[in-house]
Protein backbone atom coordinates (compact mmCIF):
# COMPACT_ATOMS: atom_id res chain seq x y z
CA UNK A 1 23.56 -47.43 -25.09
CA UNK A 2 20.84 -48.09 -22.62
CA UNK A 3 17.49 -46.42 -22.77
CA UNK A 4 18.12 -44.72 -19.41
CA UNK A 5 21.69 -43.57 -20.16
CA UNK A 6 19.97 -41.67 -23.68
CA UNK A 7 16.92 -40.48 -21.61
CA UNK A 8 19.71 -39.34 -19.22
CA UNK A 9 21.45 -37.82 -22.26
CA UNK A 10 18.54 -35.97 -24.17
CA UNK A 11 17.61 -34.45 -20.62
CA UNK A 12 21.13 -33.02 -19.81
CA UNK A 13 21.50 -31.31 -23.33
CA UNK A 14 17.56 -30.27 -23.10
CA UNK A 15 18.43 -28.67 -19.53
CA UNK A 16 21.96 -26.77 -21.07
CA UNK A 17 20.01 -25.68 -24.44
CA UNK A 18 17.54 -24.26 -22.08
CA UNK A 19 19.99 -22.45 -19.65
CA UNK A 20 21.85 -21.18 -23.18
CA UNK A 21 19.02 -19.37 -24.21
CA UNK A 22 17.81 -17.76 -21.19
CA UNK A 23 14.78 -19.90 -20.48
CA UNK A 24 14.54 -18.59 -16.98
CA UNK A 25 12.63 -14.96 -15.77
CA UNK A 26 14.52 -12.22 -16.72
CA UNK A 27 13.80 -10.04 -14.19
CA UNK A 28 12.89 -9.52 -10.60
CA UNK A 29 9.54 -10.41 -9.13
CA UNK A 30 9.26 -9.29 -5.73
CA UNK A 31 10.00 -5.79 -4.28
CA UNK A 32 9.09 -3.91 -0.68
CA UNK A 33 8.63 -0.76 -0.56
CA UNK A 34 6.38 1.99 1.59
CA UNK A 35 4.34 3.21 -0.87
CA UNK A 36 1.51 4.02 1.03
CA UNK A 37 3.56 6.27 3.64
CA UNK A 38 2.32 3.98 7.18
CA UNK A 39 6.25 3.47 7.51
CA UNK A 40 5.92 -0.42 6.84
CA UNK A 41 6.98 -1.34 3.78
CA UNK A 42 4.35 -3.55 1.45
CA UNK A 43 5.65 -6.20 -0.30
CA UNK A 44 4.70 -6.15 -4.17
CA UNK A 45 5.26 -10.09 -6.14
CA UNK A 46 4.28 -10.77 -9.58
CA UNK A 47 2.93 -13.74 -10.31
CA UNK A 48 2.85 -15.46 -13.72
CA UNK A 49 -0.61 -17.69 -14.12
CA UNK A 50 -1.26 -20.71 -16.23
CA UNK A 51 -3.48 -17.94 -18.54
CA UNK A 52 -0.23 -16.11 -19.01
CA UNK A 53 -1.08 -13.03 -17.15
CA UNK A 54 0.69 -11.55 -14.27
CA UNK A 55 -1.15 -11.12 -11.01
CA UNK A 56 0.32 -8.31 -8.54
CA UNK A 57 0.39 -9.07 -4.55
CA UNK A 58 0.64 -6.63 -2.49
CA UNK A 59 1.13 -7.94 1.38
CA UNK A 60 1.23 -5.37 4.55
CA UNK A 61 0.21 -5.36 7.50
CA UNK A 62 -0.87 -9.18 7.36
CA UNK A 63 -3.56 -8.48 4.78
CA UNK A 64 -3.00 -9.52 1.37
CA UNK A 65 -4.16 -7.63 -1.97
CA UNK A 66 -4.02 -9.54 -5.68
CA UNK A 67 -4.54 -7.21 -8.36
CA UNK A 68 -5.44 -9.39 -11.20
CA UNK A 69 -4.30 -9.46 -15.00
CA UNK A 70 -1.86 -6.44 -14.56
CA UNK A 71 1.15 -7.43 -16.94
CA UNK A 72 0.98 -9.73 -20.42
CA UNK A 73 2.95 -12.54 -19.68
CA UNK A 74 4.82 -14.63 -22.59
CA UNK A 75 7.05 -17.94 -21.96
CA UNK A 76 9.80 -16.75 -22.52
CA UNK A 77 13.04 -15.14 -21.91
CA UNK A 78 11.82 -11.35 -23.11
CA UNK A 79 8.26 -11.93 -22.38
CA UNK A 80 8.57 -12.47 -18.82
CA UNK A 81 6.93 -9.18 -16.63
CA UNK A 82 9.09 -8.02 -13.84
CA UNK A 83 9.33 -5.65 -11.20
CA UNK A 84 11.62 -2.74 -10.38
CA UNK A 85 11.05 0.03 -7.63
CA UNK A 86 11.66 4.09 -9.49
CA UNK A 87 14.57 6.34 -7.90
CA UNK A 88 11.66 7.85 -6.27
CA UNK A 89 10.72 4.72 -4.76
CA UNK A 90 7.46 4.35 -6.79
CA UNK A 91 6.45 0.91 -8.18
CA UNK A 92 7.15 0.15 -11.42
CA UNK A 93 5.88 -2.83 -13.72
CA UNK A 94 6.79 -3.91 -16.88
CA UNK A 95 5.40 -6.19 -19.66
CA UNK A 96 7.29 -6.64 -23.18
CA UNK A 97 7.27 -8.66 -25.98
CA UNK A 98 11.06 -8.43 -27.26
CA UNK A 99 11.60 -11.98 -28.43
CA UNK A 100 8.60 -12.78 -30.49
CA UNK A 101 7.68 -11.28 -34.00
CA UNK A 102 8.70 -8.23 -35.60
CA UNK A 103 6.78 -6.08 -33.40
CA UNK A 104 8.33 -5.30 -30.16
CA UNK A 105 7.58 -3.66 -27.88
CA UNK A 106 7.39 -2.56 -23.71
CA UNK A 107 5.30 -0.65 -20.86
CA UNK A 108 6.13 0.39 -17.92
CA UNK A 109 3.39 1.35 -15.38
CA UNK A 110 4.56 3.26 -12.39
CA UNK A 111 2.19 2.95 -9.50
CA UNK A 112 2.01 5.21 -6.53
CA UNK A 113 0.22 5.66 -3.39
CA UNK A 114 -2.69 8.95 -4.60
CA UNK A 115 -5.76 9.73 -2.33
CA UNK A 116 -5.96 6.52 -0.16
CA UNK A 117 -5.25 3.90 -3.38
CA UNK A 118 -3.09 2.55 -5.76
CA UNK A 119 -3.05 4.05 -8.73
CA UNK A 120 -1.02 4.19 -12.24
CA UNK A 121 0.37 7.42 -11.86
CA UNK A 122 2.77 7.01 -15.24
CA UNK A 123 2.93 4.75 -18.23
CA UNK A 124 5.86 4.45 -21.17
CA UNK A 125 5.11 2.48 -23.71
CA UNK A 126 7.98 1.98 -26.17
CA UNK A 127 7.58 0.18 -29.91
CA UNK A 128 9.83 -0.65 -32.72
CA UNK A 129 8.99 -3.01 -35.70
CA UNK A 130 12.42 -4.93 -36.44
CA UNK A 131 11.57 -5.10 -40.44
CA UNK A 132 10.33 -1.82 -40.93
CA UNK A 133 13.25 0.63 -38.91
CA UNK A 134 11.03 3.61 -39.15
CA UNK A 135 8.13 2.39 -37.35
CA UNK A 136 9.26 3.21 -33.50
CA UNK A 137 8.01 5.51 -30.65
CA UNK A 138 7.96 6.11 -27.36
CA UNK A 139 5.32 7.50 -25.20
CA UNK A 140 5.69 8.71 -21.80
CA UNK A 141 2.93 9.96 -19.92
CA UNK A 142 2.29 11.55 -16.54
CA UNK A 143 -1.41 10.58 -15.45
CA UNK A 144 -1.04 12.65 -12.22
CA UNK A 145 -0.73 15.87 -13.94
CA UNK A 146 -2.07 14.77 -17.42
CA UNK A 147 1.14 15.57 -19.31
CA UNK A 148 2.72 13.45 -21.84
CA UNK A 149 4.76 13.45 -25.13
CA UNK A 150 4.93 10.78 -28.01
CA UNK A 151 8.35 10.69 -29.88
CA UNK A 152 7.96 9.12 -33.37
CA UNK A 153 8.78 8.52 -37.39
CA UNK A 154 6.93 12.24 -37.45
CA UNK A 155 8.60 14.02 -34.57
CA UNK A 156 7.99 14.83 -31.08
CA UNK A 157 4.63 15.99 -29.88
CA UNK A 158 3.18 16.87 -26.44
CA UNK A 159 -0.30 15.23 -25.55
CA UNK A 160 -2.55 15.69 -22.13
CA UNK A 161 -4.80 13.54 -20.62
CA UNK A 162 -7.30 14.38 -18.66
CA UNK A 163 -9.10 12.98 -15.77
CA UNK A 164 -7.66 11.61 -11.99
CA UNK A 165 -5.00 8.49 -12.52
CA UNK A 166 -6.69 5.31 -13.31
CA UNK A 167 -6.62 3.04 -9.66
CA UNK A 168 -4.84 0.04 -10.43
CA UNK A 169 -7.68 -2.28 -9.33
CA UNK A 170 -9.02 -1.08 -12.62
CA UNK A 171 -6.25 -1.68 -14.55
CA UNK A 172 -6.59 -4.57 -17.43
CA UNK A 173 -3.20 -5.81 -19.50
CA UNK A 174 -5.44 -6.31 -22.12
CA UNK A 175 -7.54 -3.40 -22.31
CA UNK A 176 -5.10 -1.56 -24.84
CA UNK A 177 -5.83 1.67 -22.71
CA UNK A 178 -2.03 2.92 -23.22
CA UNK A 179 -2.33 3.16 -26.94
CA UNK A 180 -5.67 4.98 -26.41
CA UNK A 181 -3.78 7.57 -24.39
CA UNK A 182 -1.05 7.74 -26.32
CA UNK A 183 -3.20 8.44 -29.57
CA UNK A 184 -1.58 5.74 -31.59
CA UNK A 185 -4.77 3.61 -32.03
């Protein structure tokens, strides 16, 4: 066999392993929607960077927006962020780790248009560990009126949080801020 026909060879079977296990983004990456109420709908895209972060864009009006290191980004299928728009056609971005490790987990941020900004108006964060079965919550939380609840191993318990809903351009993947309002660390 030639060097080109196994090059040829290797690449096909590299390119079908890859489309077998999902290697491609799992979810959608652009939306429009009016958030912001002008009647002209923005247009939100998530974009993956080299640092494995996702950047939001927000285009209207022919001015363009980037809020920066928004979503944890993995490299791979069930790490990938993506974008969906909420029945009440609110923003809503999501990060997860449910392919790597025994801890899994996701979080949603729903944005919405509040006093002349974007802003993170709710966050669910969901966990599970995949050795130990008991370890796994949810938290769902309400930053516009400060109302949450955190379902775990001990029960279900309401929490509030107080102060306005955090704008978005001060929003950090990293940060950790949705386990600090959930009270888990």
């Amino acid at each position: 066999m030639t060097r080109r026909k196994q090059l040829a060879g290797a690449l096909a079977s590299a390119l079908i392993a890859g489309a077998a296990w999902g290697q491609v983004p799992q979810g959608v990456t652009e939306v429009s929607a009016d958030l912001d109420g002008d009647g002209v709908a923005e247009f939100f895209t998530l974009e993956v960077t080299e640092e494995a972060v996702g950047d939001l864009h927000v285009a209207a009006g022919g001015t363009e927006q980037v809020f920066e290191n928004i979503a944890w980004a993995g490299s791979m299928y069930g790490t990938l962020p993506w974008l969906e728009l909420s029945p009440g056609g609110s923003l809503q971005i999501h990060a997860a780790n449910d392919a790597i490790g025994r801890n899994r987990w996701h979080l949603m941020l729903t944005i919405a248009w509040r006093q002349g900004a974007y802003r993170v108006a709710g966050l669910t964060y969901e966990w599970r560990d995949t050795l130990n079965l008991k370890d796994s919550g949810r938290c769902d939380i309400n930053l516009l009126t400060g109302n949450g609840v955190v379902e775990d191993a001990s029960g279900e318990r309401l929490i509030a949080v107080t102060g306005e809903a955090p704008l978005l351009a001060d929003w950090q993947r990293d940060d950790g801020r949705e386990g600090v309002l959930c009270g888990l660390w």
